[in-house]
PDB file of N, CA and C in Angstrom:
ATOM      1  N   UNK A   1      96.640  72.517 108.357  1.00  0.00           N
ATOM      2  CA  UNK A   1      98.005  73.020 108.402  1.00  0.00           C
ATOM      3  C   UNK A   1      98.112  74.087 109.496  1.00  0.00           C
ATOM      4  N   UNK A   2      98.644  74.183 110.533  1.00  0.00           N
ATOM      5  CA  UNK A   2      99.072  75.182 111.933  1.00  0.00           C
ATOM      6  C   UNK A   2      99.929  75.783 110.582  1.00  0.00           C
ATOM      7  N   UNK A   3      99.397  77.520 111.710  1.00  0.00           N
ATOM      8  CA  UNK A   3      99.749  78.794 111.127  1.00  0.00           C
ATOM      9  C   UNK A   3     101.595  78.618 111.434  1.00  0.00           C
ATOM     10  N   UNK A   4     102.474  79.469 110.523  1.00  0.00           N
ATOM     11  CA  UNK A   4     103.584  79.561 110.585  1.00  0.00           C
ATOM     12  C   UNK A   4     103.688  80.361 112.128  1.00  0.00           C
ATOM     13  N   UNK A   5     105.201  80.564 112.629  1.00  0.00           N
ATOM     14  CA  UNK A   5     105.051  81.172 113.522  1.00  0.00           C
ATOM     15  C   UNK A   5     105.645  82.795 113.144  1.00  0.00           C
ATOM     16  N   UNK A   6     104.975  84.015 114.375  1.00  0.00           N
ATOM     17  CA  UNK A   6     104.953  85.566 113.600  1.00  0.00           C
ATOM     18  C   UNK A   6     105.962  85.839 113.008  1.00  0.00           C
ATOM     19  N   UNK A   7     107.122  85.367 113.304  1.00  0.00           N
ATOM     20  CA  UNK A   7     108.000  86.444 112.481  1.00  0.00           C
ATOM     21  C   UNK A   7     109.026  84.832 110.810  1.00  0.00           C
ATOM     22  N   UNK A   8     108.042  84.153 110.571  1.00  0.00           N
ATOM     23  CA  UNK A   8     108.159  83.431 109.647  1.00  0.00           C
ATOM     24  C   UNK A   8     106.836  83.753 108.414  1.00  0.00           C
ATOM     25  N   UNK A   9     107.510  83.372 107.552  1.00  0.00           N
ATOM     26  CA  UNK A   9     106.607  83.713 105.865  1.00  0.00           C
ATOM     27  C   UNK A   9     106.727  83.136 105.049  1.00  0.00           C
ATOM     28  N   UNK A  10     105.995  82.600 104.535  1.00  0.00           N
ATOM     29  CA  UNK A  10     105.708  81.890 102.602  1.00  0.00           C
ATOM     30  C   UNK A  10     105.484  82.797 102.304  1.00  0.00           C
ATOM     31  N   UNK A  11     106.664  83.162 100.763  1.00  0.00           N
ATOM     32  CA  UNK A  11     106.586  84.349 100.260  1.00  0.00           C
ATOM     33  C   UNK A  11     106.169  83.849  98.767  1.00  0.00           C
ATOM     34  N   UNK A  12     105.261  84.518  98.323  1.00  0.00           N
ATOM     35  CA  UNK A  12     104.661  84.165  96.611  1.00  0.00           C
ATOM     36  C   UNK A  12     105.856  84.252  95.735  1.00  0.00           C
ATOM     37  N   UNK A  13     106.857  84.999  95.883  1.00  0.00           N
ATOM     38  CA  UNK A  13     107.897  84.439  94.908  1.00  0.00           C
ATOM     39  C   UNK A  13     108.848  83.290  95.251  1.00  0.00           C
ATOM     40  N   UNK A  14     108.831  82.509  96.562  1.00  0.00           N
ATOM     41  CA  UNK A  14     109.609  81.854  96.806  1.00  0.00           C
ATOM     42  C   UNK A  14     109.067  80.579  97.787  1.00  0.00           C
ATOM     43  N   UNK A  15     108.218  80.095  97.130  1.00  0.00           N
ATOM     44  CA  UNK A  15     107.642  78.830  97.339  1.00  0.00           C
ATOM     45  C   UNK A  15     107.977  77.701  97.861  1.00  0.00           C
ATOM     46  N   UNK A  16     109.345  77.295  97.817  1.00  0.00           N
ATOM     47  CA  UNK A  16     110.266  76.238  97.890  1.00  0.00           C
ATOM     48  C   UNK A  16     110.175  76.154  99.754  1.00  0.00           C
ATOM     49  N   UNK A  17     110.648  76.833 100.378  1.00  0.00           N
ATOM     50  CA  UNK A  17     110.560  76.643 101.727  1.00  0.00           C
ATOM     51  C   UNK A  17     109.428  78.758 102.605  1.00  0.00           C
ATOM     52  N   UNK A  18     109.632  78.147 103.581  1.00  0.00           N
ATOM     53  CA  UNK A  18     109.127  79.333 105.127  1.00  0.00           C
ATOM     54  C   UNK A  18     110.442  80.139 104.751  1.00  0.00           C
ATOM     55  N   UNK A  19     110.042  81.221 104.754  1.00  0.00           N
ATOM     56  CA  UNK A  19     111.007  81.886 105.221  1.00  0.00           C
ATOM     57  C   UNK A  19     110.993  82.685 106.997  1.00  0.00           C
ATOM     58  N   UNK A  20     112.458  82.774 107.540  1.00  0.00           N
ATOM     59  CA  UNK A  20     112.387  83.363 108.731  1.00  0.00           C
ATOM     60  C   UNK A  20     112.927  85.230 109.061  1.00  0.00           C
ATOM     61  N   UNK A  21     112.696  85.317 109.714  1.00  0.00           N
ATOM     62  CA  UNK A  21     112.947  87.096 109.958  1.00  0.00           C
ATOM     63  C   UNK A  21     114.284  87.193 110.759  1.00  0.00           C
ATOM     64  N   UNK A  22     114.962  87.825 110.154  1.00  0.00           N
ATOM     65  CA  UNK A  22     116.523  87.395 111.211  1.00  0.00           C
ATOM     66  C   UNK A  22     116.809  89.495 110.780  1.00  0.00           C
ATOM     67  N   UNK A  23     117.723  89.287 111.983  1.00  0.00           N
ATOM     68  CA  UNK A  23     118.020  90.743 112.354  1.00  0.00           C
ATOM     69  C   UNK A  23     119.536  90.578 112.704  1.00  0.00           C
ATOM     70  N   UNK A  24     120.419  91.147 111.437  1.00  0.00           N
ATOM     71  CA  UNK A  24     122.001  90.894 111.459  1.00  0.00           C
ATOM     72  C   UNK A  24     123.393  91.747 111.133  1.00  0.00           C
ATOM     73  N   UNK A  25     123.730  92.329 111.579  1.00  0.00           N
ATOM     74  CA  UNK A  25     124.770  93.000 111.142  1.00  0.00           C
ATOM     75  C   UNK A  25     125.265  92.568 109.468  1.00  0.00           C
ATOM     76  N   UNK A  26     125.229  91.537 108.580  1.00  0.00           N
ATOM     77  CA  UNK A  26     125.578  91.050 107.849  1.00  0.00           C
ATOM     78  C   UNK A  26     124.780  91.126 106.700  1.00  0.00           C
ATOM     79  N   UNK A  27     125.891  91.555 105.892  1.00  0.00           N
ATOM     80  CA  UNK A  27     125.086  92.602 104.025  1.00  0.00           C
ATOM     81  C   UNK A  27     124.855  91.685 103.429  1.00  0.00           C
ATOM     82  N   UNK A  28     123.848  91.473 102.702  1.00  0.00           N
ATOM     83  CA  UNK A  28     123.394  90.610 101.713  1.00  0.00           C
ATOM     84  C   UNK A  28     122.668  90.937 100.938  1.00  0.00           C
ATOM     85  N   UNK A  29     122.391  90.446  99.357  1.00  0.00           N
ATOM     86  CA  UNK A  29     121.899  90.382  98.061  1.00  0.00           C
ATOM     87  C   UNK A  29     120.255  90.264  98.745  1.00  0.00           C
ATOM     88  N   UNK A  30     119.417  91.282  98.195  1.00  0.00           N
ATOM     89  CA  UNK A  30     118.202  91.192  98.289  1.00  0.00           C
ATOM     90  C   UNK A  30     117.757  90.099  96.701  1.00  0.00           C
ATOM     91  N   UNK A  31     117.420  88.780  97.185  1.00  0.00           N
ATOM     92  CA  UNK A  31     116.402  87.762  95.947  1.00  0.00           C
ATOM     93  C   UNK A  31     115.556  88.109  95.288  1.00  0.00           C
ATOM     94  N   UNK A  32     114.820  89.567  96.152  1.00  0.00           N
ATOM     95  CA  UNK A  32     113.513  90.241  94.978  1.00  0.00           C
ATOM     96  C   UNK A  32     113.724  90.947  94.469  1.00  0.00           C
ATOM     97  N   UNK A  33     114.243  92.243  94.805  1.00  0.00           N
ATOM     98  CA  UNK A  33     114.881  93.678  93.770  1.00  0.00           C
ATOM     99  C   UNK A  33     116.353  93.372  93.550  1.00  0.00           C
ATOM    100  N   UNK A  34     117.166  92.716  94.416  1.00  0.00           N
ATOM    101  CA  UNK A  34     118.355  92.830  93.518  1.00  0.00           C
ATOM    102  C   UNK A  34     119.373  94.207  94.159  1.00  0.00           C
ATOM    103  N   UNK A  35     119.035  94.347  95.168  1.00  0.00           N
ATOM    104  CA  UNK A  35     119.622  95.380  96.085  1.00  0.00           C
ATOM    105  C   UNK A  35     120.273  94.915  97.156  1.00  0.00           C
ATOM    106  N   UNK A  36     122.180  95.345  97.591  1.00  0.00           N
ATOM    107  CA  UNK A  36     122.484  95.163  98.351  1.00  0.00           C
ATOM    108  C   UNK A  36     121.111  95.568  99.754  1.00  0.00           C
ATOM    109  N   UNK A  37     121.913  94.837 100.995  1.00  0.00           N
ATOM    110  CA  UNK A  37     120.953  95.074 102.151  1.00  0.00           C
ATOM    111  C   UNK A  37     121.721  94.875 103.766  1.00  0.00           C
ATOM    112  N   UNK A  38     121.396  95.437 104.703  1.00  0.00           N
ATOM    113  CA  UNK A  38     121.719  94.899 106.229  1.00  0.00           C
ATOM    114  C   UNK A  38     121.104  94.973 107.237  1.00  0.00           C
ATOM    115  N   UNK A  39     121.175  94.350 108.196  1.00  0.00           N
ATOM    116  CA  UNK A  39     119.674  94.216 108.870  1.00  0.00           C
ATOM    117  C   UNK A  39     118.810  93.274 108.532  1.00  0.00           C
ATOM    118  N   UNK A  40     117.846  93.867 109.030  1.00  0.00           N
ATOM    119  CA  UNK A  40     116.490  92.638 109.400  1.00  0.00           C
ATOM    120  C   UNK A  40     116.380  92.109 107.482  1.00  0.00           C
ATOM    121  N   UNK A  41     115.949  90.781 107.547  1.00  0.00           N
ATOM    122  CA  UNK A  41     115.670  90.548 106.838  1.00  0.00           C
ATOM    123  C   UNK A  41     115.180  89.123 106.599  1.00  0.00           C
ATOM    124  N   UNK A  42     114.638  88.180 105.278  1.00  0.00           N
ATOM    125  CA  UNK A  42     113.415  87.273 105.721  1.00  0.00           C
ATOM    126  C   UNK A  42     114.859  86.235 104.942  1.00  0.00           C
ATOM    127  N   UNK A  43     114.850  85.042 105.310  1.00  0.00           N
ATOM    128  CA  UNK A  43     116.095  84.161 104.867  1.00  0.00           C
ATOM    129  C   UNK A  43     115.831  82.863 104.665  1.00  0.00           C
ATOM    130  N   UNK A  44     116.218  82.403 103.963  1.00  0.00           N
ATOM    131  CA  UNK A  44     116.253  80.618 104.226  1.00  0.00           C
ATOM    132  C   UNK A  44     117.752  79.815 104.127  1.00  0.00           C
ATOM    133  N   UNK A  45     117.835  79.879 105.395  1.00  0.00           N
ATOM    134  CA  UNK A  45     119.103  79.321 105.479  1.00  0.00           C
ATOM    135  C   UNK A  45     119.599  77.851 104.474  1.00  0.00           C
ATOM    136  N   UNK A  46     118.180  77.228 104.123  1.00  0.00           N
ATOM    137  CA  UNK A  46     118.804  75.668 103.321  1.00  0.00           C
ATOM    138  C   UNK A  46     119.536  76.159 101.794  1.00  0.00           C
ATOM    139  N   UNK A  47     118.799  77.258 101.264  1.00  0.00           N
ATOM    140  CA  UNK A  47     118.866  77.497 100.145  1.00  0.00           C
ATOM    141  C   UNK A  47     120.107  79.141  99.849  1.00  0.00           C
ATOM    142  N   UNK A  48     120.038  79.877 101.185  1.00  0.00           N
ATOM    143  CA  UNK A  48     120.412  81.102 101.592  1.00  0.00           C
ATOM    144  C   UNK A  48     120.168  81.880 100.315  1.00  0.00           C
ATOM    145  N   UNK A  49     118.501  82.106 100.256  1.00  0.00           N
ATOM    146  CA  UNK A  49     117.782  83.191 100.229  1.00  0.00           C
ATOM    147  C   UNK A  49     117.540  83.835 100.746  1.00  0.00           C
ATOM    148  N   UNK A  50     117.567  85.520 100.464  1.00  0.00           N
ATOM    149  CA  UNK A  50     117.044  86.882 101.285  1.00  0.00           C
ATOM    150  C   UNK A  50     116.117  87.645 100.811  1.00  0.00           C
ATOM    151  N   UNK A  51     115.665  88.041 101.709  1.00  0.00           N
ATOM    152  CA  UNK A  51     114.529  89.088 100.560  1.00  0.00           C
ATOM    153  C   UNK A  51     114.822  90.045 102.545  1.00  0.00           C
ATOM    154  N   UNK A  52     114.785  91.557 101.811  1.00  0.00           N
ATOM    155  CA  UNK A  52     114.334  92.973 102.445  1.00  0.00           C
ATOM    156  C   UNK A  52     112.990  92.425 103.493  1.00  0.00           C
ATOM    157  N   UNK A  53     113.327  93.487 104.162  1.00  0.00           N
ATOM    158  CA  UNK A  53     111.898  93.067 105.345  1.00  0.00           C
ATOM    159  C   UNK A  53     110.924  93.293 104.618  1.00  0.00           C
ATOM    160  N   UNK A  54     111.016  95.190 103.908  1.00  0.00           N
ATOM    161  CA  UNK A  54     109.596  95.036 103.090  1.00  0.00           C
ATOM    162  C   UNK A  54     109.589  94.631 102.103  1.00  0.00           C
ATOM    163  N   UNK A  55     110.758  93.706 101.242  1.00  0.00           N
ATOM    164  CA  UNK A  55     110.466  93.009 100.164  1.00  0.00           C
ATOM    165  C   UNK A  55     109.807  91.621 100.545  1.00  0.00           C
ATOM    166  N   UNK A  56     110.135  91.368 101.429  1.00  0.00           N
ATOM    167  CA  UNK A  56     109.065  89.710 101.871  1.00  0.00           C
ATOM    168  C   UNK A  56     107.861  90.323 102.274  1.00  0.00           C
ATOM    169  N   UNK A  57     107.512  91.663 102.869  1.00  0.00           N
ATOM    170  CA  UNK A  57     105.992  92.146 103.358  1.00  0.00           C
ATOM    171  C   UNK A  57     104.902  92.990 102.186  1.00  0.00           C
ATOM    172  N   UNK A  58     106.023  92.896 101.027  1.00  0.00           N
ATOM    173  CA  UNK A  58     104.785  93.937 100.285  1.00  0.00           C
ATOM    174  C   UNK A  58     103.886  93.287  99.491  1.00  0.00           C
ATOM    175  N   UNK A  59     102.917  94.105  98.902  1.00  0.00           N
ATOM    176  CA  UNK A  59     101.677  93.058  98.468  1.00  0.00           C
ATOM    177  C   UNK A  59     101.941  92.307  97.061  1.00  0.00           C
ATOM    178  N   UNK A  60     101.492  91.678  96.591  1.00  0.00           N
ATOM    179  CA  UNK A  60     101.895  90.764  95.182  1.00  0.00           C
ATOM    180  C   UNK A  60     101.446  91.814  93.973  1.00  0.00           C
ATOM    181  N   UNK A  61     100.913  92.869  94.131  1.00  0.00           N
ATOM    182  CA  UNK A  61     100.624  93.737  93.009  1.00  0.00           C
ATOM    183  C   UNK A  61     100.384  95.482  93.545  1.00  0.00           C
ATOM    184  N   UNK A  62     101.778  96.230  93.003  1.00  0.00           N
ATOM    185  CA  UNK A  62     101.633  97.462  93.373  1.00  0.00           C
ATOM    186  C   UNK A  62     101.483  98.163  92.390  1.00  0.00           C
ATOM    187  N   UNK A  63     100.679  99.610  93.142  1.00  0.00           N
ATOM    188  CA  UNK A  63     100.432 100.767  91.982  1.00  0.00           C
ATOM    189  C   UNK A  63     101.246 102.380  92.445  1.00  0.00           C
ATOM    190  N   UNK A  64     101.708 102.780  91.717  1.00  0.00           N
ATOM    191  CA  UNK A  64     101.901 104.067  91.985  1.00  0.00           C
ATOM    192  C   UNK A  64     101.274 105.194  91.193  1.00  0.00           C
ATOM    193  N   UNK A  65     101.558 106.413  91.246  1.00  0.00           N
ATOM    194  CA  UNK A  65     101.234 107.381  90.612  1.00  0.00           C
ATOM    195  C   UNK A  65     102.443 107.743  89.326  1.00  0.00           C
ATOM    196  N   UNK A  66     103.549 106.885  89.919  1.00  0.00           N
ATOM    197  CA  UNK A  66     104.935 106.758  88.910  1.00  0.00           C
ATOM    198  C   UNK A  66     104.576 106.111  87.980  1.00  0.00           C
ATOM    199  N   UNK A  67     103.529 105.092  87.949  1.00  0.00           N
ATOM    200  CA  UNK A  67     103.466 104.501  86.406  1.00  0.00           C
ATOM    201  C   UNK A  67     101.744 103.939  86.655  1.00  0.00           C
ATOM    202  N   UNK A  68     100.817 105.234  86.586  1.00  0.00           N
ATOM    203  CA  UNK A  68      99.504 104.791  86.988  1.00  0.00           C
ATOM    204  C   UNK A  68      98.774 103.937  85.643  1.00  0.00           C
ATOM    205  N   UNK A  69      99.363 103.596  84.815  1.00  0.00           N
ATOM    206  CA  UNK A  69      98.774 103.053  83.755  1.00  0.00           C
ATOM    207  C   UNK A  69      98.452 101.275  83.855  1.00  0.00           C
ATOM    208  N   UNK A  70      99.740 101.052  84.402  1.00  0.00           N
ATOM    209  CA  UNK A  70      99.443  99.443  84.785  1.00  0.00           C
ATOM    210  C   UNK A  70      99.941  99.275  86.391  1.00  0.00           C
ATOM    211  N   UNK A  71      99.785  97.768  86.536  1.00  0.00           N
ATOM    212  CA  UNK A  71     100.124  97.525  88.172  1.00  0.00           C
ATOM    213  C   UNK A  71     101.985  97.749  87.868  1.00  0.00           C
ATOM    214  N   UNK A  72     102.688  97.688  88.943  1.00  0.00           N
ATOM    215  CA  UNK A  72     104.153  97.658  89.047  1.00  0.00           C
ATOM    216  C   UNK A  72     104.657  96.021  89.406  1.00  0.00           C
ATOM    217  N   UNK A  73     105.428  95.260  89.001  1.00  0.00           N
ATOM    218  CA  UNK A  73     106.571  95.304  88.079  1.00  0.00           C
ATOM    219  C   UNK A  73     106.100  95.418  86.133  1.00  0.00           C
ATOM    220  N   UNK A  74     105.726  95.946  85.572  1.00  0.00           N
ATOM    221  CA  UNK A  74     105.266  96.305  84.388  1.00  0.00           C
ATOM    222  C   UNK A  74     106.478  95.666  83.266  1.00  0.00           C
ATOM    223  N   UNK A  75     105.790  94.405  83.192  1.00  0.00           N
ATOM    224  CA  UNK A  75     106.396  93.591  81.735  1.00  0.00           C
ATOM    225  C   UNK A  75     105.952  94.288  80.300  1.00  0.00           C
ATOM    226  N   UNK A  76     104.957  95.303  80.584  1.00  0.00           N
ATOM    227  CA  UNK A  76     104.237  95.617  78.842  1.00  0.00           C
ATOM    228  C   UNK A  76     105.299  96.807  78.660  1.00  0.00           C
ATOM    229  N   UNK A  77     105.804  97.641  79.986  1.00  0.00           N
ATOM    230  CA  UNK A  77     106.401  99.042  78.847  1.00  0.00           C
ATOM    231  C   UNK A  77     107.542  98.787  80.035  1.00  0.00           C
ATOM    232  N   UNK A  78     108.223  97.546  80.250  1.00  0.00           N
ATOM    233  CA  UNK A  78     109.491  97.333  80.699  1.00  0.00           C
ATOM    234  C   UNK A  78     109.756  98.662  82.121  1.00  0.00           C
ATOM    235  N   UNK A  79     108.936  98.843  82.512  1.00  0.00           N
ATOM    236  CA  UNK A  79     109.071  99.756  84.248  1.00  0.00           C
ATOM    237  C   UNK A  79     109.157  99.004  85.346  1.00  0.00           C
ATOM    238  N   UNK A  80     110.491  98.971  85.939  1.00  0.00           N
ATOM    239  CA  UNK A  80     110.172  98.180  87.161  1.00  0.00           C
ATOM    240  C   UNK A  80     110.786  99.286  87.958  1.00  0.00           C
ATOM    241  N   UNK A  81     110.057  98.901  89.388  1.00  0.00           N
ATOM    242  CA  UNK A  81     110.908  99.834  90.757  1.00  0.00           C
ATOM    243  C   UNK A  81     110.546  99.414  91.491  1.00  0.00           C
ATOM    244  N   UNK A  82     111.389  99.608  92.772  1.00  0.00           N
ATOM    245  CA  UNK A  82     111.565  98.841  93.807  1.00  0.00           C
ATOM    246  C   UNK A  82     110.199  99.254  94.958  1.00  0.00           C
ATOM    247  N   UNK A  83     109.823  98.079  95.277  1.00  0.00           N
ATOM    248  CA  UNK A  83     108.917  98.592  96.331  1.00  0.00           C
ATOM    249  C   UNK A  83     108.626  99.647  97.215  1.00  0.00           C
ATOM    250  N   UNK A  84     109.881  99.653  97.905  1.00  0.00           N
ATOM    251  CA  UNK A  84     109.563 100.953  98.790  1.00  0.00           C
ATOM    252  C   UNK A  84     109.554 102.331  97.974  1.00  0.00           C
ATOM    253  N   UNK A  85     109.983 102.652  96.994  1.00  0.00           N
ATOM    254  CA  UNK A  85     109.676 103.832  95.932  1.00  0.00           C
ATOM    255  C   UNK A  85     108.057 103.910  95.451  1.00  0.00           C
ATOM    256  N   UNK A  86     106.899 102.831  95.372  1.00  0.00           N
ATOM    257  CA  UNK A  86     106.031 103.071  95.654  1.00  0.00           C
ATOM    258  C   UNK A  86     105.406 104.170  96.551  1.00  0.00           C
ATOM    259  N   UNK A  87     105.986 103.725  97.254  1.00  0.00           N
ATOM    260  CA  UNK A  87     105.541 104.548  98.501  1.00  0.00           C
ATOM    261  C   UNK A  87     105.907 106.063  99.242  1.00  0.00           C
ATOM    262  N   UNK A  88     106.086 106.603  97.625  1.00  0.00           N
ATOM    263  CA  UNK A  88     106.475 107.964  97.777  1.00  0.00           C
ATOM    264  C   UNK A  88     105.844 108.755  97.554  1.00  0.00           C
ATOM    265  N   UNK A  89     105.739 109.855  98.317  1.00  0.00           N
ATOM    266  CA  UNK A  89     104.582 110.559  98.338  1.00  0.00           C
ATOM    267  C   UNK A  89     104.660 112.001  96.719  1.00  0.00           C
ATOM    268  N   UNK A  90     103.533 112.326  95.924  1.00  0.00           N
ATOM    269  CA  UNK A  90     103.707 112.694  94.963  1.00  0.00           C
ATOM    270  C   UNK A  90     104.089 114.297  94.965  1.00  0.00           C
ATOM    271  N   UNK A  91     103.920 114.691  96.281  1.00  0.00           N
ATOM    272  CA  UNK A  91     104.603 116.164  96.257  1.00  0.00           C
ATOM    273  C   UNK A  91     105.466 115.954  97.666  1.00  0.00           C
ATOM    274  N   UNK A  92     106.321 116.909  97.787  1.00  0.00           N
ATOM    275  CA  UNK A  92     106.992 117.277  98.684  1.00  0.00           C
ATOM    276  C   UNK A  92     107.261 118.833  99.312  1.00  0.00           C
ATOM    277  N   UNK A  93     107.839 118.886 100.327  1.00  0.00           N
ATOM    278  CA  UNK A  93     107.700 120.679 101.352  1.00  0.00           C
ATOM    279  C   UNK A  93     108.780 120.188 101.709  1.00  0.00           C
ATOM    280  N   UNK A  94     109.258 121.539 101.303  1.00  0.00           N
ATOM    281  CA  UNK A  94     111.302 121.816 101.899  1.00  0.00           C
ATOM    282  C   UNK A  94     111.238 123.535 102.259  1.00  0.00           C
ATOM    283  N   UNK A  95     111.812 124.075 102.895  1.00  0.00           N
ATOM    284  CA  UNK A  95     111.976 125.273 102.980  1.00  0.00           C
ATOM    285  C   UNK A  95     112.148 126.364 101.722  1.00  0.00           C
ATOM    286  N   UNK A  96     112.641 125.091 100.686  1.00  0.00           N
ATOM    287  CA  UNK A  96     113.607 125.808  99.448  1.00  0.00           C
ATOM    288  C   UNK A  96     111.779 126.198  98.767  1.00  0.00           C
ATOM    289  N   UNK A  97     111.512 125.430  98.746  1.00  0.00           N
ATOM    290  CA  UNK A  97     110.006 125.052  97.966  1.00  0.00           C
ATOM    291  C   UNK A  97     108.855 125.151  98.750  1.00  0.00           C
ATOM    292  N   UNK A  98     108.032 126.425  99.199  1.00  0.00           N
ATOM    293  CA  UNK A  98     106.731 126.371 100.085  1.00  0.00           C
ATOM    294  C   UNK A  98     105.824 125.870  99.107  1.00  0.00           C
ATOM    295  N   UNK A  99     105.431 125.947  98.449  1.00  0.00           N
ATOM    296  CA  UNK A  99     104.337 124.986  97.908  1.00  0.00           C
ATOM    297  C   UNK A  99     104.100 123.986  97.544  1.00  0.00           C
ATOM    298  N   UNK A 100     105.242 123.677  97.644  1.00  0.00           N
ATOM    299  CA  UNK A 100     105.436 121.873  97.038  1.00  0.00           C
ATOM    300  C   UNK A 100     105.916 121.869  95.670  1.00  0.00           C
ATOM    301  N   UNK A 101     106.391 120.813  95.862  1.00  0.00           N
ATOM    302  CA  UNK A 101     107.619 120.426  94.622  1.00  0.00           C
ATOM    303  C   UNK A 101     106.879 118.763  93.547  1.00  0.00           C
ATOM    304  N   UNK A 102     106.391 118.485  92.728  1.00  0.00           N
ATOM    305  CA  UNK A 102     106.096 117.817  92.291  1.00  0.00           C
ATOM    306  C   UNK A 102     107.275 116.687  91.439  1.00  0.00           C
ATOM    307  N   UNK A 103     107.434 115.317  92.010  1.00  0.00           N
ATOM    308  CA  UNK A 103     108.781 114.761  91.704  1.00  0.00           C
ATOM    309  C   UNK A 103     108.760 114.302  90.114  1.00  0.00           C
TER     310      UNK A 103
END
């Protein structure tokens, strides 16, 4: 099977076709979280599915420090959040707060 080409993806939740990377002025329903969106994003025009740039790029099992007990989307104690909230860092520095602010 020849590799897809770079800016195309088989995404583990959406099996059915490739998806492609399109970059558009035009808002649309994110297919994985469920979040309006605009801009770049991964599509299949037969079916017009979307998924977020980093919702088609993130890995099939995330962890945070927000719910370090299991992986994230968490079916056992009903926690879900959106990918890029992973990726928040667990303290923060503002002027208001020199030592950091714990979220």
């Amino acid at each position: 099977m020849a590799p897809l080409p770079r800016n195309t993806l088989q995404h583990f939740t959406y099996p059915k076709h490739s998806l492609t990377l399109f970059d558009s002025n035009t808002k649309y329903s994110c297919d994985g979280c469920k979040i309006l969106g605009i801009g770049k994003s991964y599509h299949c025009p037969e079916c017009d599915f979307d998924l977020h740039e980093y919702c088609g790029t993130c890995p099939m099992k995330l962890s945070s420090f927000l719910h370090p007990y299991h992986l994230l989307k968490c079916e056992v104690c009903e926690f879900d959040v959106h990918p890029l909230c992973t990726q928040l860092p667990e303290t923060l520095r503002d002027a208001l707060h020199q030592g950091g602010k714990k979220i």
